[in-house]
N, C-alpha and C. Protein backbone atom coordinates (compact mmCIF):
# COMPACT_ATOMS: atom_id res chain seq x y z
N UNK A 1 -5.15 -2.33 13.44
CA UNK A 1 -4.15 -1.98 12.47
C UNK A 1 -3.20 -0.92 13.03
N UNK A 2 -3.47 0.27 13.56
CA UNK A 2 -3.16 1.25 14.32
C UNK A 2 -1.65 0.26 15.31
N UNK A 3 -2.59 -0.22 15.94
CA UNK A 3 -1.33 -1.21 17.18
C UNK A 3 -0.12 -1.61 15.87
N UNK A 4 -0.42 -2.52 14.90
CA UNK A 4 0.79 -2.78 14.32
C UNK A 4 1.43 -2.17 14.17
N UNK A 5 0.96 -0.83 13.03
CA UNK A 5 1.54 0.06 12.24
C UNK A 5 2.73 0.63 13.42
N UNK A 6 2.00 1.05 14.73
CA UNK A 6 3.00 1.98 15.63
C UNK A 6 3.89 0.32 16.38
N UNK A 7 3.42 -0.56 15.79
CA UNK A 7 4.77 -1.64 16.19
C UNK A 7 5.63 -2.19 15.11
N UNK A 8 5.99 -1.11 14.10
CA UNK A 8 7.12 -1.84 13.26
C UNK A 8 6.22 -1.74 11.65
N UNK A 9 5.12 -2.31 11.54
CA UNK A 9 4.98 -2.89 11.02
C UNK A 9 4.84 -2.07 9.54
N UNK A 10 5.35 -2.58 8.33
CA UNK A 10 5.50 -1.42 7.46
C UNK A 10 4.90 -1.16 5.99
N UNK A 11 4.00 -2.66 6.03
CA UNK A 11 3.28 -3.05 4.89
C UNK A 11 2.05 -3.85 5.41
N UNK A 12 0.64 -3.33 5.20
CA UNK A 12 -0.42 -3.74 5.81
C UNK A 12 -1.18 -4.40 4.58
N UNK A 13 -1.50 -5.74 4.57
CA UNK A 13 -2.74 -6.57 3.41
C UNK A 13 -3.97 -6.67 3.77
N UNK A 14 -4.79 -5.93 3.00
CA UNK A 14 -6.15 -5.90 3.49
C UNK A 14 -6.66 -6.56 2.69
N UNK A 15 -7.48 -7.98 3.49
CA UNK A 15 -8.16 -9.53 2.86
C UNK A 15 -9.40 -9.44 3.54
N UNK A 16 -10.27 -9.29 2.39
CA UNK A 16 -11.60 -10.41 3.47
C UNK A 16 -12.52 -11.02 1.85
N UNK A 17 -12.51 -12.09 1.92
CA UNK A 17 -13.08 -12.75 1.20
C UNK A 17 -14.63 -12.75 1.04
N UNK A 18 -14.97 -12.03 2.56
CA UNK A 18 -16.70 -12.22 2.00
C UNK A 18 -17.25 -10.93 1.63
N UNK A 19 -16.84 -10.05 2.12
CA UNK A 19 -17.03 -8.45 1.95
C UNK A 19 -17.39 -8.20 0.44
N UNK A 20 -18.71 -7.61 0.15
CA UNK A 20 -18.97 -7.17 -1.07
C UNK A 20 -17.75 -5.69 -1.84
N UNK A 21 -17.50 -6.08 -2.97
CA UNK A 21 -16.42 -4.65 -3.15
C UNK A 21 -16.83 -3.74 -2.88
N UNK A 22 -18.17 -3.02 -3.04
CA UNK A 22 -18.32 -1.43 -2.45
C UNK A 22 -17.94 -1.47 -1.10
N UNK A 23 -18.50 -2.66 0.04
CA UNK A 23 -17.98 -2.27 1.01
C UNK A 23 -17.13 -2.40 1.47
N UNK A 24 -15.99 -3.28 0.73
CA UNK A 24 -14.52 -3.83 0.91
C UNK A 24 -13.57 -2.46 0.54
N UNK A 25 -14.36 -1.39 -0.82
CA UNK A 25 -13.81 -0.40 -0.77
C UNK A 25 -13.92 0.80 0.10
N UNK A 26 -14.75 0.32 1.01
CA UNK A 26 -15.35 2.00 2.16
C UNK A 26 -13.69 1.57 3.43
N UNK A 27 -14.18 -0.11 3.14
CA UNK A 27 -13.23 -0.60 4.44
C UNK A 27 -11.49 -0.29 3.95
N UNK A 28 -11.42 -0.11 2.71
CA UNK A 28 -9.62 0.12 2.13
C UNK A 28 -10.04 1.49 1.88
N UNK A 29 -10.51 2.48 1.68
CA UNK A 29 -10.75 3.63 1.86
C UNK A 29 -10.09 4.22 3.54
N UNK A 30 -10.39 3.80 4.07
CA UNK A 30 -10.14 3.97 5.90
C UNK A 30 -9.12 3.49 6.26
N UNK A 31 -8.51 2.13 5.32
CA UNK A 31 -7.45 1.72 5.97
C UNK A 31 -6.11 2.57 5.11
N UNK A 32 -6.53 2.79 3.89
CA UNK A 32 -5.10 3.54 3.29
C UNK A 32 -5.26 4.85 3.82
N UNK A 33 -5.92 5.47 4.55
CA UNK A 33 -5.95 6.63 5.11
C UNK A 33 -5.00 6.83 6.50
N UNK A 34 -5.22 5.57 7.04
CA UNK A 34 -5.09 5.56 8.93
C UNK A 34 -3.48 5.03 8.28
N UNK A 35 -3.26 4.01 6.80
CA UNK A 35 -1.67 3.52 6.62
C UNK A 35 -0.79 4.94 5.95
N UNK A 36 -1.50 6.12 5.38
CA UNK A 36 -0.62 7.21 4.75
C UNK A 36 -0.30 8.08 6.14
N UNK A 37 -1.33 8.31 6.90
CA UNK A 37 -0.93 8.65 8.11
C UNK A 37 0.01 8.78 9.39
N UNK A 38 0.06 7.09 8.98
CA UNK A 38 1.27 6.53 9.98
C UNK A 38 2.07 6.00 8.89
N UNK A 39 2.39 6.16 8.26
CA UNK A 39 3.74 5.43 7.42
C UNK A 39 3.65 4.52 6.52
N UNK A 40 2.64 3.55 6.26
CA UNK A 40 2.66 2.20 6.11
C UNK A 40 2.10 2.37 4.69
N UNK A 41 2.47 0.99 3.93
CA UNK A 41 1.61 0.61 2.69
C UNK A 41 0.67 -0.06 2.61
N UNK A 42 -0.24 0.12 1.73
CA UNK A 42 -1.64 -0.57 2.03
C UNK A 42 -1.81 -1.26 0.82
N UNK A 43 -1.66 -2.61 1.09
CA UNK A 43 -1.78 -4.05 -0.30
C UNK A 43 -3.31 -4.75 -0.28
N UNK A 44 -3.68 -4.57 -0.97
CA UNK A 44 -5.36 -5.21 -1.15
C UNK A 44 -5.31 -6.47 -1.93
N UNK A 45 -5.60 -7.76 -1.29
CA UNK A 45 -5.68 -8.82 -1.69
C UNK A 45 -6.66 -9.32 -3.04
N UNK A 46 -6.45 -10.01 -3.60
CA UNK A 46 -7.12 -10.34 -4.80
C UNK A 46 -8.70 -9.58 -5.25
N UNK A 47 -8.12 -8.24 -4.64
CA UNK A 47 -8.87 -7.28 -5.79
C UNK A 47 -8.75 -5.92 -6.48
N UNK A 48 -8.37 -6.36 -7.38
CA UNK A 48 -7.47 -5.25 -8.32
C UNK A 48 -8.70 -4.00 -8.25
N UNK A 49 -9.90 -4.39 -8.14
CA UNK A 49 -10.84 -3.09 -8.26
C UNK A 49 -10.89 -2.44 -6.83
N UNK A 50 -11.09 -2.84 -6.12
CA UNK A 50 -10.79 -2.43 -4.82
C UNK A 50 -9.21 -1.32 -4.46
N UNK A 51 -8.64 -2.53 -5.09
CA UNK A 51 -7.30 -1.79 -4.78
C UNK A 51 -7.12 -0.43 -5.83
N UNK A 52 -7.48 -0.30 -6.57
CA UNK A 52 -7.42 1.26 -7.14
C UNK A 52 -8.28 1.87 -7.01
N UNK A 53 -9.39 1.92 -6.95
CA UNK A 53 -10.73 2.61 -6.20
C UNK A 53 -10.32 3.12 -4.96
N UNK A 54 -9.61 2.38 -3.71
CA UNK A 54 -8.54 3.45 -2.11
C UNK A 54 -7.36 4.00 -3.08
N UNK A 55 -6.88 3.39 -3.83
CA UNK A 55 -5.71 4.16 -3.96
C UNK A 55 -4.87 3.41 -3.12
N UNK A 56 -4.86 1.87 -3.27
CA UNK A 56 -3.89 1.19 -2.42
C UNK A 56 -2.38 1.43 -3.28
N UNK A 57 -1.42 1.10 -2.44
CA UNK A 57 -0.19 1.03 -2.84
C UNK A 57 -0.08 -0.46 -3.79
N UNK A 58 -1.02 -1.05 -3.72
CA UNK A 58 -0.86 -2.40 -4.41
C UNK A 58 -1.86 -3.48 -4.30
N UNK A 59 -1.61 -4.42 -5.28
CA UNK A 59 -2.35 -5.60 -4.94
C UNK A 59 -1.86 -7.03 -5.12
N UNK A 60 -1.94 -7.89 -4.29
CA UNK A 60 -1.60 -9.46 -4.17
C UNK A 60 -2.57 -10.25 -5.13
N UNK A 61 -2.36 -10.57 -6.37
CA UNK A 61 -3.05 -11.72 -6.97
C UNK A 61 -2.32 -13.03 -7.07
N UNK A 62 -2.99 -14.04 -6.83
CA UNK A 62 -2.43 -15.47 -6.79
C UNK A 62 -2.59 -15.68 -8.40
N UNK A 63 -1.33 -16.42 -8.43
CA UNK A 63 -0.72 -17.16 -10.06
C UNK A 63 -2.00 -17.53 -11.18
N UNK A 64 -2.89 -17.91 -10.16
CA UNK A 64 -4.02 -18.42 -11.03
C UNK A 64 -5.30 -17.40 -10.99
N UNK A 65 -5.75 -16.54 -9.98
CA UNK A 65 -6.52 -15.36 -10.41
C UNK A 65 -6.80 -14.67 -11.56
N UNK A 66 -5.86 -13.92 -12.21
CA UNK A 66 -6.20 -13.46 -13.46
C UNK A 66 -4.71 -13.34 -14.31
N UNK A 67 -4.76 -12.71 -15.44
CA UNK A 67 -3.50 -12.66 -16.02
C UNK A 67 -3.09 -11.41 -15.65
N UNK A 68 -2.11 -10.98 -15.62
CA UNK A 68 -0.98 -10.24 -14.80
C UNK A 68 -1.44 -8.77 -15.19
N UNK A 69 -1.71 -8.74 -17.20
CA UNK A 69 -2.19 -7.65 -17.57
C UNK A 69 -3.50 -7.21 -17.76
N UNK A 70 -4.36 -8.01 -17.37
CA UNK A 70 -5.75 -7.54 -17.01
C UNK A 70 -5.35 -6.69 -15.86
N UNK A 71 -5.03 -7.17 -14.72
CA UNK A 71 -4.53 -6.43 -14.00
C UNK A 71 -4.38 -5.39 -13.62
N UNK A 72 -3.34 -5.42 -14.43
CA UNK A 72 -2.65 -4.25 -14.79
C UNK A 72 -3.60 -2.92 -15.18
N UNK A 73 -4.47 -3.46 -16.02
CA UNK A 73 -5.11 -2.92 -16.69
C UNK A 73 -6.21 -1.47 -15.85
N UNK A 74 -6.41 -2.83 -14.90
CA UNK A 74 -7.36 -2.56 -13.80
C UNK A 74 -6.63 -1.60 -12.89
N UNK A 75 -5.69 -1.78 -12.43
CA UNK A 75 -4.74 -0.76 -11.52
C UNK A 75 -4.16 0.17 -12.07
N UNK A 76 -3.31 0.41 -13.11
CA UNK A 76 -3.00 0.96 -13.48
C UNK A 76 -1.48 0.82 -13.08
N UNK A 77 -0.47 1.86 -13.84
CA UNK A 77 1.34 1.36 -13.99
C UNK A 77 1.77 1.60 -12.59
N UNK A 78 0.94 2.41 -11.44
CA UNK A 78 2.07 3.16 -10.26
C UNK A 78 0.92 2.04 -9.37
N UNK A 79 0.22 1.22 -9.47
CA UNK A 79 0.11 0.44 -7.81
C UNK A 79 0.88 -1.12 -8.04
């Protein structure tokens, strides 16, 4: 991640589909740390609990995942 970030790169999505959430959150814990560091935003893929538990800048849910304001609910108004 490090290599991207110092190559441009200015918005980082952190995905892994098999990763249990506690440890999907130790792993977005580390990565929104190493992305506030160097510049970057840190987007957590289809998991809204994950993604506010680091304190991601955001999260990617697909159309059919959940409804927009569960969501919401889950993240809260600033990710």
């Amino acid at each position: 991640m490090r290599p991207a970030i110092a190559g441009g790169v200015q918005i980082v999505q952190l995905r892994d589909k098999q990763l249990p959430d506690d440890e999907l959150v130790a792993v977005a814990h580390a990565a929104r740390a190493l992305c506030e560091a160097l510049g970057a935003l840190l987007i957590v893929n289809d998991r809204p609990f994950v993604a506010s538990e680091a304190g991601a800048d955001g999260v990617h849910v697909g159309q059919d995942y959940m409804p927009v304001a569960e969501v919401r609910e889950i993240v809260g108004p600033t990710c």
